[in-house]
C-alpha atoms as a PDB file:
ATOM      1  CA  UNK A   1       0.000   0.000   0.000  1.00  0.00           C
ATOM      2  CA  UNK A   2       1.308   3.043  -1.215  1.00  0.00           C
ATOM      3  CA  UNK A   3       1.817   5.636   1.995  1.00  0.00           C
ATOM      4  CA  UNK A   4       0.506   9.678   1.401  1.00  0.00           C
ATOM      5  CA  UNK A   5       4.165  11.006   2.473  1.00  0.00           C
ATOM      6  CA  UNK A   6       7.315  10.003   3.282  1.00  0.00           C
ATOM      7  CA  UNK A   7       9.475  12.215   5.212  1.00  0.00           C
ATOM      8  CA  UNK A   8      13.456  11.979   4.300  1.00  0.00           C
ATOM      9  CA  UNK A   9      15.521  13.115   7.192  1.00  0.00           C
ATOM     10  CA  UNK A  10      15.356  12.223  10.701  1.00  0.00           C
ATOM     11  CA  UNK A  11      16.992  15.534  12.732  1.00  0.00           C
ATOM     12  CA  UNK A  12      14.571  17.829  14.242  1.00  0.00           C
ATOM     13  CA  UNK A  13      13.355  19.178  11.046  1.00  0.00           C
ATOM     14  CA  UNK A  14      12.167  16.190   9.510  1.00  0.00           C
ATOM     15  CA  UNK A  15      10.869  14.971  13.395  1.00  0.00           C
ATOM     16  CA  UNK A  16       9.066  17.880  13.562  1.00  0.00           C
ATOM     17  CA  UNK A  17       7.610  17.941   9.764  1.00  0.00           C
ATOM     18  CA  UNK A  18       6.432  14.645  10.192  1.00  0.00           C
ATOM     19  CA  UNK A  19       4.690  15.370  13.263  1.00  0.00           C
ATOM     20  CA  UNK A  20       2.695  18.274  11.545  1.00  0.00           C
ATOM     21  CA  UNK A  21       1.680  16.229   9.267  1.00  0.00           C
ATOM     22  CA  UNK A  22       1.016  13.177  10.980  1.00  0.00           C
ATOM     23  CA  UNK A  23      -0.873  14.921  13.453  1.00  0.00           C
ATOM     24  CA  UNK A  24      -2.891  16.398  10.498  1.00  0.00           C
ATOM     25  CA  UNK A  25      -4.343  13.077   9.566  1.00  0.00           C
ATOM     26  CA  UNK A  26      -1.787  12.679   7.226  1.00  0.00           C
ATOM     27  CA  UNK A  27      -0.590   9.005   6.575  1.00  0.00           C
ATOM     28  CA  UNK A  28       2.966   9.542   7.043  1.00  0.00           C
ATOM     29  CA  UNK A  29       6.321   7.647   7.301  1.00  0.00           C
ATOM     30  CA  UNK A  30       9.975   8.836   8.313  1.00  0.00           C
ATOM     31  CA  UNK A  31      12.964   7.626   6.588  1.00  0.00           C
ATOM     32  CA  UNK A  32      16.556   8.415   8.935  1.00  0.00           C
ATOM     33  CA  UNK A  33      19.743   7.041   7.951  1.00  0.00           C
ATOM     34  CA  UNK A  34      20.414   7.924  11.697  1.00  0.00           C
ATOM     35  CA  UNK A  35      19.455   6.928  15.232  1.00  0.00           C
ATOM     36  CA  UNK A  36      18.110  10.070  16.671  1.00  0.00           C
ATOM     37  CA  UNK A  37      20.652  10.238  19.195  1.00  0.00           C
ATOM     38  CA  UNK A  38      23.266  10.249  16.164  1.00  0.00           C
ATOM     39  CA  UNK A  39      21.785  13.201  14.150  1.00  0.00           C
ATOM     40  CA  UNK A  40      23.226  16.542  14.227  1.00  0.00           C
ATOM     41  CA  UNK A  41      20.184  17.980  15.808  1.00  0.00           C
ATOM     42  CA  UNK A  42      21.805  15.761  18.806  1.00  0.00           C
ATOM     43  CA  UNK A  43      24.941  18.102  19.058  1.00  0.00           C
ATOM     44  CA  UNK A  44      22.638  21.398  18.777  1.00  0.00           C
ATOM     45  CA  UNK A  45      22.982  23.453  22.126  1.00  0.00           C
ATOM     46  CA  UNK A  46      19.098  24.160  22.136  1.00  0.00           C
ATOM     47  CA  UNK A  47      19.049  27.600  22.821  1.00  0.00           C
ATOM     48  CA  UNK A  48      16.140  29.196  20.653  1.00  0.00           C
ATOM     49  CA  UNK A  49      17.177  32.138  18.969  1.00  0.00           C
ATOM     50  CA  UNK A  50      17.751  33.121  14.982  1.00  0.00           C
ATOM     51  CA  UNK A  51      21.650  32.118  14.071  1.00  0.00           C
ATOM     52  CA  UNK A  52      23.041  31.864  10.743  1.00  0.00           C
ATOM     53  CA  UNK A  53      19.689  31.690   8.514  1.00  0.00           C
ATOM     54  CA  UNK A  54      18.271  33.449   5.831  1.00  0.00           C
ATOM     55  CA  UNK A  55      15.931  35.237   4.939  1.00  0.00           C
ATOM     56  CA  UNK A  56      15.441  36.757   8.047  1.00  0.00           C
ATOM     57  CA  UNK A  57      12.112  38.396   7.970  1.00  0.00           C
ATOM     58  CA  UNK A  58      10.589  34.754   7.214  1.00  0.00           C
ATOM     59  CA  UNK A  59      13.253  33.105   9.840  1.00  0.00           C
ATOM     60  CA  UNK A  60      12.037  35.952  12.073  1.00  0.00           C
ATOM     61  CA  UNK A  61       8.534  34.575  11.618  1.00  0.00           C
ATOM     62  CA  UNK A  62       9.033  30.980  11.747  1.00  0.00           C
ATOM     63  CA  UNK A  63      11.032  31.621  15.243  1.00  0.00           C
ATOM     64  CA  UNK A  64       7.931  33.122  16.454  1.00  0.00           C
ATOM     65  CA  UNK A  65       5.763  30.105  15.515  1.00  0.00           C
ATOM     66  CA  UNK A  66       8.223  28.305  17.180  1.00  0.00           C
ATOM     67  CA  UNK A  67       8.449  30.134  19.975  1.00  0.00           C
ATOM     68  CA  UNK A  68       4.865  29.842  21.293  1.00  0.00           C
ATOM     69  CA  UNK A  69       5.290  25.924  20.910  1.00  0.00           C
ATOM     70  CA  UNK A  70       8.052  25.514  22.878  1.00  0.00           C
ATOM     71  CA  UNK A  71       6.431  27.687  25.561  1.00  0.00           C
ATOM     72  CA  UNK A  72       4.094  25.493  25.848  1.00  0.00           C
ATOM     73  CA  UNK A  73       6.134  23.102  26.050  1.00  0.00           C
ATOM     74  CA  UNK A  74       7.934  24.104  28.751  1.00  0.00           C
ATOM     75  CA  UNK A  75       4.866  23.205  31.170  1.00  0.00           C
ATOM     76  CA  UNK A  76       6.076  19.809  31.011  1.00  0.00           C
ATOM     77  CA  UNK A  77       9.835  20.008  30.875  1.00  0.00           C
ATOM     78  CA  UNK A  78      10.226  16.627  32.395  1.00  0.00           C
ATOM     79  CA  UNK A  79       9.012  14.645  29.420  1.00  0.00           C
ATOM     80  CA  UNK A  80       9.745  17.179  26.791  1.00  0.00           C
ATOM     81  CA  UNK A  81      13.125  18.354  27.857  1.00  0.00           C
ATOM     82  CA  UNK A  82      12.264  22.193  27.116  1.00  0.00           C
ATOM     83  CA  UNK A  83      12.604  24.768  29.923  1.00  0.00           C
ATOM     84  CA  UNK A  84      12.577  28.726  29.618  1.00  0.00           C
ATOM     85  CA  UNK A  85      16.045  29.649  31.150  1.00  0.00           C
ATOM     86  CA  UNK A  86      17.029  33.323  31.608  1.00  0.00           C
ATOM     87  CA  UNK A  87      20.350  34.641  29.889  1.00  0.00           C
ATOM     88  CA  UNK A  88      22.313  37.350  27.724  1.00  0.00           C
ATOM     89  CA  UNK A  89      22.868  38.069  24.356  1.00  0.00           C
ATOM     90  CA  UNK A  90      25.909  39.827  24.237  1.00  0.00           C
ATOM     91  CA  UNK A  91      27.021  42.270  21.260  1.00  0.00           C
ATOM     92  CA  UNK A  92      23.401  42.488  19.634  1.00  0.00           C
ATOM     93  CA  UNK A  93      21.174  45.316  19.335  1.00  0.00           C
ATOM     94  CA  UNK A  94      17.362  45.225  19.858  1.00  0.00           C
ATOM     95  CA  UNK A  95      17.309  46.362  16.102  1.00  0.00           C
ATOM     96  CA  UNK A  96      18.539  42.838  14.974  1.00  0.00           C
ATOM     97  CA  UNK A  97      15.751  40.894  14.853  1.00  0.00           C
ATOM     98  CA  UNK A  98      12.814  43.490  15.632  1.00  0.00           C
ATOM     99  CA  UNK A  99       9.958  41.122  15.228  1.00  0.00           C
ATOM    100  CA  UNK A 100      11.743  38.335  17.074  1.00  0.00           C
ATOM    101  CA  UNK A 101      12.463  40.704  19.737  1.00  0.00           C
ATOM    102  CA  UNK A 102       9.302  42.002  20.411  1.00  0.00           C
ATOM    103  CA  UNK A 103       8.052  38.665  21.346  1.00  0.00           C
ATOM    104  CA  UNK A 104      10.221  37.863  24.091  1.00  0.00           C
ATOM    105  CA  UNK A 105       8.753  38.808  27.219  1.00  0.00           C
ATOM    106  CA  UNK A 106      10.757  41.059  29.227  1.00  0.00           C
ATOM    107  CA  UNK A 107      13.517  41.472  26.905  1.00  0.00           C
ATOM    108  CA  UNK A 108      15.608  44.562  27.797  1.00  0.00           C
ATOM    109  CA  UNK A 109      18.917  46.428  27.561  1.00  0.00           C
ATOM    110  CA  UNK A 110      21.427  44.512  29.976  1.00  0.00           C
ATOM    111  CA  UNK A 111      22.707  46.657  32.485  1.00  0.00           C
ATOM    112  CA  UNK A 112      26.886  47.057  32.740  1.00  0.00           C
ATOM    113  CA  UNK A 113      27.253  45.080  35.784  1.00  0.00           C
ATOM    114  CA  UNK A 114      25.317  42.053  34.771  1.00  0.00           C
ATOM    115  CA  UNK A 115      28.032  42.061  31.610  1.00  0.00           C
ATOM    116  CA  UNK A 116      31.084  39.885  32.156  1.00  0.00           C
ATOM    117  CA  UNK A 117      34.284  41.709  31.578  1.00  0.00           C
ATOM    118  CA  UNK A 118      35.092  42.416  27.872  1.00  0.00           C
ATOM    119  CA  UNK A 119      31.703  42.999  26.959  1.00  0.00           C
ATOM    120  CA  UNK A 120      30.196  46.600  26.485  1.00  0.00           C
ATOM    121  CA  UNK A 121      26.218  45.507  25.459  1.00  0.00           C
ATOM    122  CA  UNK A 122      23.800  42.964  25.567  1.00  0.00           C
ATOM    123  CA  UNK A 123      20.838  41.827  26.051  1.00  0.00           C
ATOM    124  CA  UNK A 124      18.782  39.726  28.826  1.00  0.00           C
ATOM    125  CA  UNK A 125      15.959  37.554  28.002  1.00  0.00           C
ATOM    126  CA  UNK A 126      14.058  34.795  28.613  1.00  0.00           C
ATOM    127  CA  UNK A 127      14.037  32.094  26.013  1.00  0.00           C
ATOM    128  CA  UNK A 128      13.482  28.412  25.072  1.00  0.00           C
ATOM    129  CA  UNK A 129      16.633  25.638  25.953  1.00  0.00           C
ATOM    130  CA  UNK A 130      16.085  22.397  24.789  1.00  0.00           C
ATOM    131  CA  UNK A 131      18.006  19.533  26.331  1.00  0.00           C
ATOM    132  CA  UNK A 132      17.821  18.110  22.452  1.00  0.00           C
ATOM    133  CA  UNK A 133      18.361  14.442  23.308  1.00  0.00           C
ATOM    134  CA  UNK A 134      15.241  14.154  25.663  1.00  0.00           C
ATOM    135  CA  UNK A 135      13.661  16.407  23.301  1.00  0.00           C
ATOM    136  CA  UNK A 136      14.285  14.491  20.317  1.00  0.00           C
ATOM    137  CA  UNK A 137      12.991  11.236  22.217  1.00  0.00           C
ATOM    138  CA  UNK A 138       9.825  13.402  22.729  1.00  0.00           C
ATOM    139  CA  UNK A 139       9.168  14.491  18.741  1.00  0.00           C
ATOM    140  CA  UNK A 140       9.705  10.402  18.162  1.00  0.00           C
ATOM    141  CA  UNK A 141       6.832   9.376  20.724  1.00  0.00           C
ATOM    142  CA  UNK A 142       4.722  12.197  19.818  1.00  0.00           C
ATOM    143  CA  UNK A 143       5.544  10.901  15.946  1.00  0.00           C
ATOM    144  CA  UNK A 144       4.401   6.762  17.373  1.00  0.00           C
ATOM    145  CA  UNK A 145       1.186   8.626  18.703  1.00  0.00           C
ATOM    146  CA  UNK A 146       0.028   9.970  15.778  1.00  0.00           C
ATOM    147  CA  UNK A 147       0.378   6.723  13.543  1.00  0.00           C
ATOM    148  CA  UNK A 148       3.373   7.458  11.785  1.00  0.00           C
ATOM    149  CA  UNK A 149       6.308   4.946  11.001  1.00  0.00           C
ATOM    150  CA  UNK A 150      10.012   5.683  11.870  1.00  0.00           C
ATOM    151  CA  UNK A 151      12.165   3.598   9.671  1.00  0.00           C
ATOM    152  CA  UNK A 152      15.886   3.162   9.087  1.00  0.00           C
ATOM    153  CA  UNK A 153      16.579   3.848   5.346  1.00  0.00           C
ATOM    154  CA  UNK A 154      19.689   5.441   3.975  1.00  0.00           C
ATOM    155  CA  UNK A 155      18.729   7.172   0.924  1.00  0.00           C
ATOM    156  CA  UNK A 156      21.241   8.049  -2.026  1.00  0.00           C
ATOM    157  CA  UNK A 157      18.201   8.859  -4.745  1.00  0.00           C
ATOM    158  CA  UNK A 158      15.109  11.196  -3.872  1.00  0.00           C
ATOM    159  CA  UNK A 159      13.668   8.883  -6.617  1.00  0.00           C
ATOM    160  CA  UNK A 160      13.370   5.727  -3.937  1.00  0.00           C
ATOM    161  CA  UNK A 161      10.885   7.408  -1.509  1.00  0.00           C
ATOM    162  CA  UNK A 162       9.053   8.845  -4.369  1.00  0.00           C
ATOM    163  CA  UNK A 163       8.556   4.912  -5.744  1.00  0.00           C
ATOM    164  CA  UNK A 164       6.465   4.365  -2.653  1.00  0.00           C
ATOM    165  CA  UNK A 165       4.756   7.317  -2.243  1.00  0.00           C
ATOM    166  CA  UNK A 166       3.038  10.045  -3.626  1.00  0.00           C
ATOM    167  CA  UNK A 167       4.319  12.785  -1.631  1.00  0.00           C
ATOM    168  CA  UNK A 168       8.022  12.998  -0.385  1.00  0.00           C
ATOM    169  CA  UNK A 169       9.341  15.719   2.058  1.00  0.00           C
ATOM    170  CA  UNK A 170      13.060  16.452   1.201  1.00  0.00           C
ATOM    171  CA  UNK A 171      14.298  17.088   4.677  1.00  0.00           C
ATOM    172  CA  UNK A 172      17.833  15.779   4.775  1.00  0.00           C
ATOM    173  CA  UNK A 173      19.768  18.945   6.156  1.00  0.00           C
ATOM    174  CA  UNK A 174      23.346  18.521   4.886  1.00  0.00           C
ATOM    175  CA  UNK A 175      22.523  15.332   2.813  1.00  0.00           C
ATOM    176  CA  UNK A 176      20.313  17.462   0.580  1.00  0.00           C
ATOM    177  CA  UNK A 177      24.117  18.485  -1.573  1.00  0.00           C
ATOM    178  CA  UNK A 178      23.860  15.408  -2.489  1.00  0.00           C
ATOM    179  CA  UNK A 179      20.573  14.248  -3.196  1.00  0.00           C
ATOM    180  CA  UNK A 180      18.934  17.281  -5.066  1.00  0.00           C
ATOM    181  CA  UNK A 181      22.126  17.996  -5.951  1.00  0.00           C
ATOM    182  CA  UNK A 182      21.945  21.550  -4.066  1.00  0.00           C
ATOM    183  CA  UNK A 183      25.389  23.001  -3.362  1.00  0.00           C
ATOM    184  CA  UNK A 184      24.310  25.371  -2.344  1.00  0.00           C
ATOM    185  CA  UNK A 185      24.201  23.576   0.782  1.00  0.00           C
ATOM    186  CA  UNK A 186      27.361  23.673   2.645  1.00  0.00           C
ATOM    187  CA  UNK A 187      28.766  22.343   6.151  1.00  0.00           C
ATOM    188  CA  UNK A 188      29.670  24.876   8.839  1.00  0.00           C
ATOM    189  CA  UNK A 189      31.615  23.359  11.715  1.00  0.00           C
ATOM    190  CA  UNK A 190      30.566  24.066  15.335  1.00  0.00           C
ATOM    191  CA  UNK A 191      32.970  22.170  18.504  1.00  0.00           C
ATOM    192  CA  UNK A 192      31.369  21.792  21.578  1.00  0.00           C
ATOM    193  CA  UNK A 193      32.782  20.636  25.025  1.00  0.00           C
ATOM    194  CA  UNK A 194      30.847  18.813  27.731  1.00  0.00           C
ATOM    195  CA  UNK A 195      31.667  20.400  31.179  1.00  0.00           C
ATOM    196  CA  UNK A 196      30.030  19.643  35.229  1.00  0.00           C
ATOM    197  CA  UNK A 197      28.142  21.903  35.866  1.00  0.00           C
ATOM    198  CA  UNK A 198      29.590  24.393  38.576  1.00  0.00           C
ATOM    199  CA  UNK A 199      26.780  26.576  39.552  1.00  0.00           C
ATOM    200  CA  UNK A 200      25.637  28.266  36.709  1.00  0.00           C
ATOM    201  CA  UNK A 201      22.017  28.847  35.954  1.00  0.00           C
ATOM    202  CA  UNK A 202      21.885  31.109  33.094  1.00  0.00           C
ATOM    203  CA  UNK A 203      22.769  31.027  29.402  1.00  0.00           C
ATOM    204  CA  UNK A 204      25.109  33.132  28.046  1.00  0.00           C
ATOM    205  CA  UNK A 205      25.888  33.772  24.107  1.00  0.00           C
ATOM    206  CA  UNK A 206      28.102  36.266  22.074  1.00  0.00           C
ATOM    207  CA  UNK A 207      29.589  35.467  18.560  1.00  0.00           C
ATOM    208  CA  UNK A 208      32.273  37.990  19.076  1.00  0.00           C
ATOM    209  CA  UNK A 209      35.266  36.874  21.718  1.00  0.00           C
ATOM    210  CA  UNK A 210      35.619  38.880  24.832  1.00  0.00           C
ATOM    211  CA  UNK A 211      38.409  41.238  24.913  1.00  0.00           C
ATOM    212  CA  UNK A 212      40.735  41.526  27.439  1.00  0.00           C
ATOM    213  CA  UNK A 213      39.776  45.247  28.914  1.00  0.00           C
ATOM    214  CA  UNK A 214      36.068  46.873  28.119  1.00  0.00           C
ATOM    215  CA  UNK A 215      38.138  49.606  26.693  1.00  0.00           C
ATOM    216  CA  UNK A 216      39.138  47.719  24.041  1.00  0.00           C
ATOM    217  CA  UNK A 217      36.821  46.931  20.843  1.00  0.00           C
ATOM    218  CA  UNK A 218      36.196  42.860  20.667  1.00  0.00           C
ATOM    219  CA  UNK A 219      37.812  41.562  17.601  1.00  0.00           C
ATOM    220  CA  UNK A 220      35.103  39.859  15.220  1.00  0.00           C
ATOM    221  CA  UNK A 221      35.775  36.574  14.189  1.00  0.00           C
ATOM    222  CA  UNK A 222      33.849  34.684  11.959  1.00  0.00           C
ATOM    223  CA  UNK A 223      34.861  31.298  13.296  1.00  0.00           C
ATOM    224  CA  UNK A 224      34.723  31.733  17.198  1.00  0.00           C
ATOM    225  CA  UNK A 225      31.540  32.355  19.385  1.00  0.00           C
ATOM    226  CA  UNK A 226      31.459  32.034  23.365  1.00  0.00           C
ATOM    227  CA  UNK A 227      28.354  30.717  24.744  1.00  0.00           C
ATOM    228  CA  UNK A 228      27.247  28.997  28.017  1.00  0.00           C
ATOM    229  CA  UNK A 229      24.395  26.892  28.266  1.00  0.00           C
ATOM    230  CA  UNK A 230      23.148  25.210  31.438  1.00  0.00           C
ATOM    231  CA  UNK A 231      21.640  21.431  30.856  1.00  0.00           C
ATOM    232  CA  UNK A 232      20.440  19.455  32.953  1.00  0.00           C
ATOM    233  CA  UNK A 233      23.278  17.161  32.183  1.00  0.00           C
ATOM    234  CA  UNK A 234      26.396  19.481  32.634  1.00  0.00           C
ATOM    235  CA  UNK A 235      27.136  22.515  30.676  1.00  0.00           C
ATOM    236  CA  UNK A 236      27.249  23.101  27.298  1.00  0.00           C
ATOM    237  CA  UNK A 237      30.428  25.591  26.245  1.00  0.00           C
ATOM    238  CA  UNK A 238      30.868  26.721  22.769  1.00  0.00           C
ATOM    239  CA  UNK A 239      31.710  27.377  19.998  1.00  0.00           C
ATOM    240  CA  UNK A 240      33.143  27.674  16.400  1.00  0.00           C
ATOM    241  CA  UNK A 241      31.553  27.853  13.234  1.00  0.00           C
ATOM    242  CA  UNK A 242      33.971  26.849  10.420  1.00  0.00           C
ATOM    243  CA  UNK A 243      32.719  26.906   7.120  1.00  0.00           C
ATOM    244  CA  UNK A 244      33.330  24.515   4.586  1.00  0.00           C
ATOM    245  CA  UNK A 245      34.702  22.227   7.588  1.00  0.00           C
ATOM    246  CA  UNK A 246      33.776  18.427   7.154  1.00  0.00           C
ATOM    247  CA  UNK A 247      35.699  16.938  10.063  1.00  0.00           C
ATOM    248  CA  UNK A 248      34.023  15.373  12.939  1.00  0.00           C
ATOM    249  CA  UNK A 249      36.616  14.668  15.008  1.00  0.00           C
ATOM    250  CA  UNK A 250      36.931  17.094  18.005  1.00  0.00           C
ATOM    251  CA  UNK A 251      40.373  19.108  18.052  1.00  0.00           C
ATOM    252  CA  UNK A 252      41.821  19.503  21.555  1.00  0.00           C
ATOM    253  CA  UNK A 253      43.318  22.667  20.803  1.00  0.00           C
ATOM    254  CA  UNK A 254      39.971  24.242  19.748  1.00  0.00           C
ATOM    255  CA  UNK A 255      38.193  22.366  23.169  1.00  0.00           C
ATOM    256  CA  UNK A 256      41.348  24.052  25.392  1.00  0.00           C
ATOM    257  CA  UNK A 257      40.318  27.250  23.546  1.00  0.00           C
ATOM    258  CA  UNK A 258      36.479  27.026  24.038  1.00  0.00           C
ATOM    259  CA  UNK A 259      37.351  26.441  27.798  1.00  0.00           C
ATOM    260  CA  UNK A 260      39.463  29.749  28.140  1.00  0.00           C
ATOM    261  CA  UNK A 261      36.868  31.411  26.544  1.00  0.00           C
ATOM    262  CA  UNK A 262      33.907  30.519  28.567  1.00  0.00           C
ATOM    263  CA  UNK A 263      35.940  30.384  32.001  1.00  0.00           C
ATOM    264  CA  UNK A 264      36.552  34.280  31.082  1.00  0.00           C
ATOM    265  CA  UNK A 265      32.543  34.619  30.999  1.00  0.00           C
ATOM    266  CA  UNK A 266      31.956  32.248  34.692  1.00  0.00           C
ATOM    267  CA  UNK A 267      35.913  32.141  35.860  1.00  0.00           C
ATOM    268  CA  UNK A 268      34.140  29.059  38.032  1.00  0.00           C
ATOM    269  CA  UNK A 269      34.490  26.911  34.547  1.00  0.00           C
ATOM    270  CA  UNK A 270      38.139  26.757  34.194  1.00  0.00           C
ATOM    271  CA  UNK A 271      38.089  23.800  37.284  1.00  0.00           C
ATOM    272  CA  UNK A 272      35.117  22.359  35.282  1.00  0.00           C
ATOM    273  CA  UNK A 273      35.658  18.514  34.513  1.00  0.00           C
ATOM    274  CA  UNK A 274      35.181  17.682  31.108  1.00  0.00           C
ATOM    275  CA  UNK A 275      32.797  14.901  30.879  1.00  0.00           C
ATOM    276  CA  UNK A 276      32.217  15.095  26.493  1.00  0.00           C
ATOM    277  CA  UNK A 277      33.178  16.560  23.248  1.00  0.00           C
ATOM    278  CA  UNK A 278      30.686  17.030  20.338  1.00  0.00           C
ATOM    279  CA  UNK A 279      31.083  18.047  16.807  1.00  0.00           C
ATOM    280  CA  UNK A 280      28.007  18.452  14.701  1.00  0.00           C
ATOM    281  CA  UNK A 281      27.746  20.438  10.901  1.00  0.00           C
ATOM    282  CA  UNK A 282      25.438  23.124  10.610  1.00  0.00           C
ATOM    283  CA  UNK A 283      23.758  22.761   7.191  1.00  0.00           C
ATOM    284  CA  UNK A 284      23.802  26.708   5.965  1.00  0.00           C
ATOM    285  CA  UNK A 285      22.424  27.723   2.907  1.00  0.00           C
ATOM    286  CA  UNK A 286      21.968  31.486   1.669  1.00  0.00           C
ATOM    287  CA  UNK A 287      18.351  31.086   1.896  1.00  0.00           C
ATOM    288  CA  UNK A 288      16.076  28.214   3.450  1.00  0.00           C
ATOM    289  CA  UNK A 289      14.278  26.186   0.819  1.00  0.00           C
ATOM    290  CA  UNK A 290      11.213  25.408   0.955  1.00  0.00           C
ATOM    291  CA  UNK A 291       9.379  24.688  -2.410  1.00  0.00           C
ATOM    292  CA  UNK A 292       7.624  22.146  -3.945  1.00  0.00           C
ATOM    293  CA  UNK A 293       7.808  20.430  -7.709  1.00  0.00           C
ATOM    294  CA  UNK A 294       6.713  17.482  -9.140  1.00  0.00           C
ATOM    295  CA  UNK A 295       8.581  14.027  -9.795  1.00  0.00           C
ATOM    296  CA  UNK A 296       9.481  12.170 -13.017  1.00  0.00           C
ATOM    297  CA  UNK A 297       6.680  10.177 -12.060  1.00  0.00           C
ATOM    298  CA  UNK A 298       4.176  13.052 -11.374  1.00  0.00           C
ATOM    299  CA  UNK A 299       4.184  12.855  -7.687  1.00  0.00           C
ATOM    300  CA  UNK A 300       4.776  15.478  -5.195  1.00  0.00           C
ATOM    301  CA  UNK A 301       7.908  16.810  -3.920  1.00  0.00           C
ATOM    302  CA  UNK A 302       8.597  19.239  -1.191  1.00  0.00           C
ATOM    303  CA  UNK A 303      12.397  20.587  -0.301  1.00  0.00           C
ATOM    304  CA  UNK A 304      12.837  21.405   3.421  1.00  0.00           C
ATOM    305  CA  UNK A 305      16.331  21.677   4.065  1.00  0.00           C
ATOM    306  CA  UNK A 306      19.139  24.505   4.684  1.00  0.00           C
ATOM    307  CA  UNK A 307      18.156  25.676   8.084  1.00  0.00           C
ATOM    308  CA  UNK A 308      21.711  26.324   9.377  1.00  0.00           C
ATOM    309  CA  UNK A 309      22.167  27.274  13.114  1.00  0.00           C
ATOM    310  CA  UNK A 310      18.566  27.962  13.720  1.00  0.00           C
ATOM    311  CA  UNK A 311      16.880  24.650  12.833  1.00  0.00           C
ATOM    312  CA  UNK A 312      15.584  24.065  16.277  1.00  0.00           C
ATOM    313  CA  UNK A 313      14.579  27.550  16.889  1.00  0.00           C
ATOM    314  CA  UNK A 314      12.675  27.611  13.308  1.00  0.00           C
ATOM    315  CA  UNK A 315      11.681  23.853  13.748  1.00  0.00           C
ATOM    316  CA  UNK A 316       7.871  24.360  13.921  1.00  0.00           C
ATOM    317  CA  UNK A 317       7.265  27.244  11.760  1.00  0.00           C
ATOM    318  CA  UNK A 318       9.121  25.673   9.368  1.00  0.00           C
ATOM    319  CA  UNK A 319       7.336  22.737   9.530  1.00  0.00           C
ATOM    320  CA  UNK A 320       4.056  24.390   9.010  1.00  0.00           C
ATOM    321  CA  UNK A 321       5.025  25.969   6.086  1.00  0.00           C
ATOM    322  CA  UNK A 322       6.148  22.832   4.663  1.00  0.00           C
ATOM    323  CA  UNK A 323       2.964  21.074   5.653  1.00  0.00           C
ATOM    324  CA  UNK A 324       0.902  24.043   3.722  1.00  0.00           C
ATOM    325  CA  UNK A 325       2.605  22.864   0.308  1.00  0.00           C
ATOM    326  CA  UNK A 326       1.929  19.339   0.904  1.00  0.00           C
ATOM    327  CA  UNK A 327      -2.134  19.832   1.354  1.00  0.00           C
END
């Protein structure tokens, strides 16, 4: 029997896709070459906010979508693994993402003291942290509750899924370069390290490094961020984005590095005992795609892919939209 849609891709944007649509009444089945816990959704810190997608008055949109799920979410944080966790934005004005921002309840100006050292603006706000593997484990029950299938296929032609059904939603992230083709797609590195957790209770993100002195302008770097987020497994301490960067091997220079830069931000991390090291590839494109067109075979097929650093903070918006152009 020929399924209504299969759903190629098993990180959090396919998860979440399929959901939508399985919890429309759609028939629907999920092809992952991965395990969820395998998937670089797995490696994502969680922290909802817009990062390295385009274009960003519809990312804007889609992160407010998202936003009002995962708050609701957050009611049950046990079994979901989302909480809403107080932090700073460092280095970014209010005029960044003006939509986005006016959504966030209570965001505001940080005040100088509540800056670490090195830093001469931010801002403080309440947002969204997913502890992605519990969350993951969530999207996959939620998906068994609806009716759908989960099933372990590795794909290397879009044409396979569309053999078996009518409708096939391309959501394969970084695989998509190779299945479209679309290289347009590319990999941008991030390095995380896995820390105990010493105390800290709120997140903390800036994509420029600190400087040594507030006096003196923060170099920007385009492959270096600094940001702190509190799991309930440890601490999460980032980052790097290198582009074009296919290794997933974690570098213990760049983890010694990520350490220094944190422990500059809570001094309390440099005693910190590493307990992990993750590497995950961010799958940036200039501009999220999704479109539909039609197969050889006249079915339907939808591309959902190129999400970059914001896939779980655009996850459900996203998915809606991609949803809309199946029905």
């Amino acid at each position: 029997m020929r399924t209504d849609v299969i759903v190629v891709g098993g990180g959090v944007i396919g998860l979440t896709t399929a959901v939508v649509l399985a919890e429309r009444g759609v028939r629907v089945r999920l092809w992952t070459r991965d395990e969820a816990e395998d998937t670089t959704s797995a490696v994502a810190g969680g922290l909802c906010w817009p990062y390295r997608s385009e274009p960003r008055e519809l990312v804007e949109g889609w992160a407010v979508r998202s936003l009002r799920v995962y708050e609701a979410l957050a009611n049950d944080s046990a079994t979901t693994g989302v909480r809403l966790v107080p932090g700073t934005m460092a280095d970014t004005p209010l005029s960044a993402f003006p939509h986005w921002s006016a959504q966030l309840p209570g965001l505001r100006e940080a005040r100088p003291d509540e800056l670490p050292e090195g830093f001469g603006q931010g801002l403080r706000a309440t947002v969204p942290l997913l502890d992605m593997p519990v969350y993951l484990r969530y999207l996959h029950g939620r998906l068994a509750r609806a009716g759908a299938r989960v099933e372990r296929r590795t794909v290397a032609d879009l044409r396979e899924p569309a053999a078996e059904a009518g409708v096939v939603v391309n959501c394969a992230g970084l695989g998509a370069r190779e299945l479209v083709p679309d290289r347009a797609v590319r990999p941008v590195r991030g390095q995380l390290v896995l820390v105990e957790n010493p105390g800290i209770d709120a997140w903390f993100v800036a994509t420029e490094s600190p400087t040594e002195s507030p006096a003196t302008p923060p170099a920007k770097s385009s492959t270096e961020t600094t940001y702190v987020l509190p799991q309930p497994y440890g601490v999460v301490l980032g980052g790097t984005a290198h582009d074009d960067a296919w290794d997933l091997t974690p570098d213990p220079a760049t983890a010694e590095a990520i350490v220094k830069r944190c422990s500059r931000v809570h001094p309390a991390l440099a005693g910190a005992r590493v307990i992990g090291h993750r590497v995950g590839l961010r799958p940036v494109r200039d501009a999220v795609r999704i479109e539909r067109e039609r197969t050889e075979g006249g079915g339907l097929l939808v591309h959902h892919y190129g999400h970059g650093g914001a896939g779980v903070t655009v996850a459900w918006g996203c998915a809606q939209a991609a949803a809309d152009l199946v029905s």
